[in-house]
C-alpha atoms as a PDB file:
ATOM      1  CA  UNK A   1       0.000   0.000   0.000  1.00  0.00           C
ATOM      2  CA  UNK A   2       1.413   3.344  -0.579  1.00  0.00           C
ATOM      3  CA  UNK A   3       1.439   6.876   0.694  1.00  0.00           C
ATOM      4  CA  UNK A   4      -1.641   7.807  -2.050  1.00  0.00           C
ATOM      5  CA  UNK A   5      -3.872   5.015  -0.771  1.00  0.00           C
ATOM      6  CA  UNK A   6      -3.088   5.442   2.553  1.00  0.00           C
ATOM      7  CA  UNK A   7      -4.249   9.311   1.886  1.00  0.00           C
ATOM      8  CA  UNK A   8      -6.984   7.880   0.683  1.00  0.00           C
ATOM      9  CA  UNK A   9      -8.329   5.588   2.986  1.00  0.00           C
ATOM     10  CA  UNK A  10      -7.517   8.822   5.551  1.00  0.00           C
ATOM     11  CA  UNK A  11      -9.669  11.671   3.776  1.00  0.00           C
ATOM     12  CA  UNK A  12     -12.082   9.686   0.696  1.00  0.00           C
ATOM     13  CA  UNK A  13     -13.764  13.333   0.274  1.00  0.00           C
ATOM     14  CA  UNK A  14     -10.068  15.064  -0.668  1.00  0.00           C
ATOM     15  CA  UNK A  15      -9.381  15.502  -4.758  1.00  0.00           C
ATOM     16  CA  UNK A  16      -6.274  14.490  -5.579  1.00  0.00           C
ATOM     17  CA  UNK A  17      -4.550  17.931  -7.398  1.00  0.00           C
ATOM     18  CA  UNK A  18      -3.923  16.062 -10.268  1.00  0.00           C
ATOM     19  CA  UNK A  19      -7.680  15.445 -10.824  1.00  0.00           C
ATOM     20  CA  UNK A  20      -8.395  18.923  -9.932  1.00  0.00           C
ATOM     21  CA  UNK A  21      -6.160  20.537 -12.516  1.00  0.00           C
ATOM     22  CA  UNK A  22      -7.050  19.518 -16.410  1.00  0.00           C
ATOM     23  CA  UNK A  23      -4.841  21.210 -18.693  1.00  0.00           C
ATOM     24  CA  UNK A  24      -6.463  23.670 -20.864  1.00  0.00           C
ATOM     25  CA  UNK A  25      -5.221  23.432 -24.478  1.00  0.00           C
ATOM     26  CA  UNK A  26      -8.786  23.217 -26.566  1.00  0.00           C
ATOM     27  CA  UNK A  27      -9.489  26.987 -28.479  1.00  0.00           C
ATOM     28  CA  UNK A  28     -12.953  27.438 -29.486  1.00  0.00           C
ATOM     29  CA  UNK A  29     -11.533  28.107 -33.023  1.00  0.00           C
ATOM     30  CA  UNK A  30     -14.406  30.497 -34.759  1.00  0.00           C
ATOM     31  CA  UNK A  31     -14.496  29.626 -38.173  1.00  0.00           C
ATOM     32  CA  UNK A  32     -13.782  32.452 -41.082  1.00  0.00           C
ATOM     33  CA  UNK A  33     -13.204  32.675 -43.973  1.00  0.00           C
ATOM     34  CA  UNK A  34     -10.658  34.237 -44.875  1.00  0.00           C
ATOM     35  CA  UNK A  35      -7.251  33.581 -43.574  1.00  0.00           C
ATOM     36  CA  UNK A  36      -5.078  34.684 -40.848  1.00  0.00           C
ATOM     37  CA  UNK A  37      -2.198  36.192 -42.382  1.00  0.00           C
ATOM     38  CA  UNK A  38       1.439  36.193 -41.389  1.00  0.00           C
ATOM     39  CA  UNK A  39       3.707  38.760 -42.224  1.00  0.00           C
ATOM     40  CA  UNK A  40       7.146  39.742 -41.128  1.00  0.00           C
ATOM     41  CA  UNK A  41       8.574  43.118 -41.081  1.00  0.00           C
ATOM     42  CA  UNK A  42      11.457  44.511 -39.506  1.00  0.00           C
ATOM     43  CA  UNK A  43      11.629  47.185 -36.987  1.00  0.00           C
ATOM     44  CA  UNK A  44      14.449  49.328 -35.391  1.00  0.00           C
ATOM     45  CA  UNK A  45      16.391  46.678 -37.198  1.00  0.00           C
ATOM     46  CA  UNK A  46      14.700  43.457 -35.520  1.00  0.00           C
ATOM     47  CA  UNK A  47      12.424  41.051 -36.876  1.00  0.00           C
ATOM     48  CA  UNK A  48       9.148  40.954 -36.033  1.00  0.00           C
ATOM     49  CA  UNK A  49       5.933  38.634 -36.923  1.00  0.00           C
ATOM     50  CA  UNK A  50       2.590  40.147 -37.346  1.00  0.00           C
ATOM     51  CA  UNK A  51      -0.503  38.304 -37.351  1.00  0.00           C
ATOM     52  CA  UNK A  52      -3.653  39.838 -39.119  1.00  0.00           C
ATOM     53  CA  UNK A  53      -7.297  39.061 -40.298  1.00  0.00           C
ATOM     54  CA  UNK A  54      -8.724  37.522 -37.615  1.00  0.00           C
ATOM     55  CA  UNK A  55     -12.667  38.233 -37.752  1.00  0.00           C
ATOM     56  CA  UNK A  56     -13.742  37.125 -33.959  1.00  0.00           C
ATOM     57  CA  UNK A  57     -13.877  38.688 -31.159  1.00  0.00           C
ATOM     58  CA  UNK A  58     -10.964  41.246 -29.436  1.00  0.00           C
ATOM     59  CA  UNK A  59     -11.149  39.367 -26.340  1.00  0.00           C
ATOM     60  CA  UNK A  60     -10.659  35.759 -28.130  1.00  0.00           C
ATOM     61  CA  UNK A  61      -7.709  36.904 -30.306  1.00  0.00           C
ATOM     62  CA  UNK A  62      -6.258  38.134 -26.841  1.00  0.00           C
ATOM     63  CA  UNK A  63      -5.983  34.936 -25.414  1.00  0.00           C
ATOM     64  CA  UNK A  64      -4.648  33.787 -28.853  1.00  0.00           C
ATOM     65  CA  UNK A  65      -1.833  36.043 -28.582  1.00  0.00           C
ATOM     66  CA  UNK A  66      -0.904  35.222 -24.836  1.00  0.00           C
ATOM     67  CA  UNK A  67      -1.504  31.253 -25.681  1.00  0.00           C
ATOM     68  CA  UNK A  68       1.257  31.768 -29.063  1.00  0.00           C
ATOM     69  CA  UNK A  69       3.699  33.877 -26.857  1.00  0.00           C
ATOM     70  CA  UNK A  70       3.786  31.115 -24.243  1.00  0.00           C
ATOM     71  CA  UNK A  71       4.291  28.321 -26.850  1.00  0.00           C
ATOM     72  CA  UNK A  72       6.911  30.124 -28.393  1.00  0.00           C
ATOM     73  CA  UNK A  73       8.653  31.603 -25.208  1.00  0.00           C
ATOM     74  CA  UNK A  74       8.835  34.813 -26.887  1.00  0.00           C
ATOM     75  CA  UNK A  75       7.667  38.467 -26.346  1.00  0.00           C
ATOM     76  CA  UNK A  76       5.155  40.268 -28.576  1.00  0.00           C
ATOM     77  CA  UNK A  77       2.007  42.503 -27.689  1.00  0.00           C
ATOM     78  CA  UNK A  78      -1.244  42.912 -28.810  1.00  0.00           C
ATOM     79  CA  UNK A  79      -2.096  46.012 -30.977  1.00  0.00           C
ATOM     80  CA  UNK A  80      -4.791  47.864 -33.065  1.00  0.00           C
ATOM     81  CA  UNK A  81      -6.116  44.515 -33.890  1.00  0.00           C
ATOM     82  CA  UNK A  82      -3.125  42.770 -34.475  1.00  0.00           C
ATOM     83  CA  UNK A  83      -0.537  40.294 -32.768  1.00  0.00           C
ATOM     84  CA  UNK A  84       2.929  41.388 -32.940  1.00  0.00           C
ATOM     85  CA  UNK A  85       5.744  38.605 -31.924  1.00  0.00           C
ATOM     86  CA  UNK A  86       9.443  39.533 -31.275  1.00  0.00           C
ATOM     87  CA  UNK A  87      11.491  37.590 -34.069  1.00  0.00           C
ATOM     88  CA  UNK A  88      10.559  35.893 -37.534  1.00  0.00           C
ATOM     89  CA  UNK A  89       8.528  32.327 -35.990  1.00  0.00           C
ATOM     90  CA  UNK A  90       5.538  32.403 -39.217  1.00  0.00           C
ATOM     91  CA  UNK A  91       6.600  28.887 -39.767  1.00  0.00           C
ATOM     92  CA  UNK A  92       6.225  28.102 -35.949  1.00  0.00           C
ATOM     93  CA  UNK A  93       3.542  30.084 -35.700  1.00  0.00           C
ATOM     94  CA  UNK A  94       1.243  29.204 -39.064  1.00  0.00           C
ATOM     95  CA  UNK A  95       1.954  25.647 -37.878  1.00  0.00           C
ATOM     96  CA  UNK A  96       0.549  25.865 -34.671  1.00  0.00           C
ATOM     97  CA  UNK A  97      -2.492  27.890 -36.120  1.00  0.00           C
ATOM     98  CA  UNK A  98      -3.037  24.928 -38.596  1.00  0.00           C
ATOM     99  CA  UNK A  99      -3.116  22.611 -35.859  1.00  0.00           C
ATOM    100  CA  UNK A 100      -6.055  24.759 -33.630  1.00  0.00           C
ATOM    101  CA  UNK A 101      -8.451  24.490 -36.831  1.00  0.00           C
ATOM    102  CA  UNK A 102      -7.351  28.174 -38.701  1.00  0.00           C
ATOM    103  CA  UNK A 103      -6.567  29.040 -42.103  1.00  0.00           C
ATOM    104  CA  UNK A 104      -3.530  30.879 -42.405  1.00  0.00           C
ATOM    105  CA  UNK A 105      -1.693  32.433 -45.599  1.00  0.00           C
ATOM    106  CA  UNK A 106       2.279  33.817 -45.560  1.00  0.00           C
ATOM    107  CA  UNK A 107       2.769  37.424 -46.674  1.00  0.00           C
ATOM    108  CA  UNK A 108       6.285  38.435 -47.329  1.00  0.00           C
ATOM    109  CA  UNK A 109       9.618  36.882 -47.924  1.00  0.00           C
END
């Protein structure tokens, strides 16, 4: 018997933190037509990735941006209706889109 039973047998009411915390990796992907596009630019000198198009709502593209910046460990911001990442990740990023359900399309170099 070991220490989890024993907790167990001790408190059968208590949820185990692993059964309290699911992951949360689904997007409710709204479904457009046209495509997210990808651009890169450079600014001051440094690449940057900009991500445009998206027809949902502000708050929804939001939590796109913060869930993309924490895949990628990178910086970025969002503005004016747009997601701007530090550095030139469209492949990382288009392929990550592609996997949550969007279209995207590659503008630029």
């Amino acid at each position: 018997m070991d220490l989890k039973d024993q907790l167990k047998n001790l408190f059968p009411e208590h949820i185990s933190s692993e059964e309290e915390h699911t992951p949360e990796t689904k997007f409710e992907v709204l479904l457009q037509k046209e495509p997210i596009i990808c651009k890169y630019e450079k600014r001051k000198g440094k690449p940057i990735t900009i991500l445009e198009g998206y027809n949902g709502d502000e708050k929804d593209f939001k939590k796109l941006a913060k869930h993309l910046k924490k895949k990628l460990s990178v910086g970025g911001t969002f503005k004016n209706g747009s997601i701007i990442i530090q550095g030139d990740y469209r492949d990382k990023i288009m392929a990550l889109l592609q996997e949550m359900g969007f279209k995207t399309k590659r503008v630029g170099g």
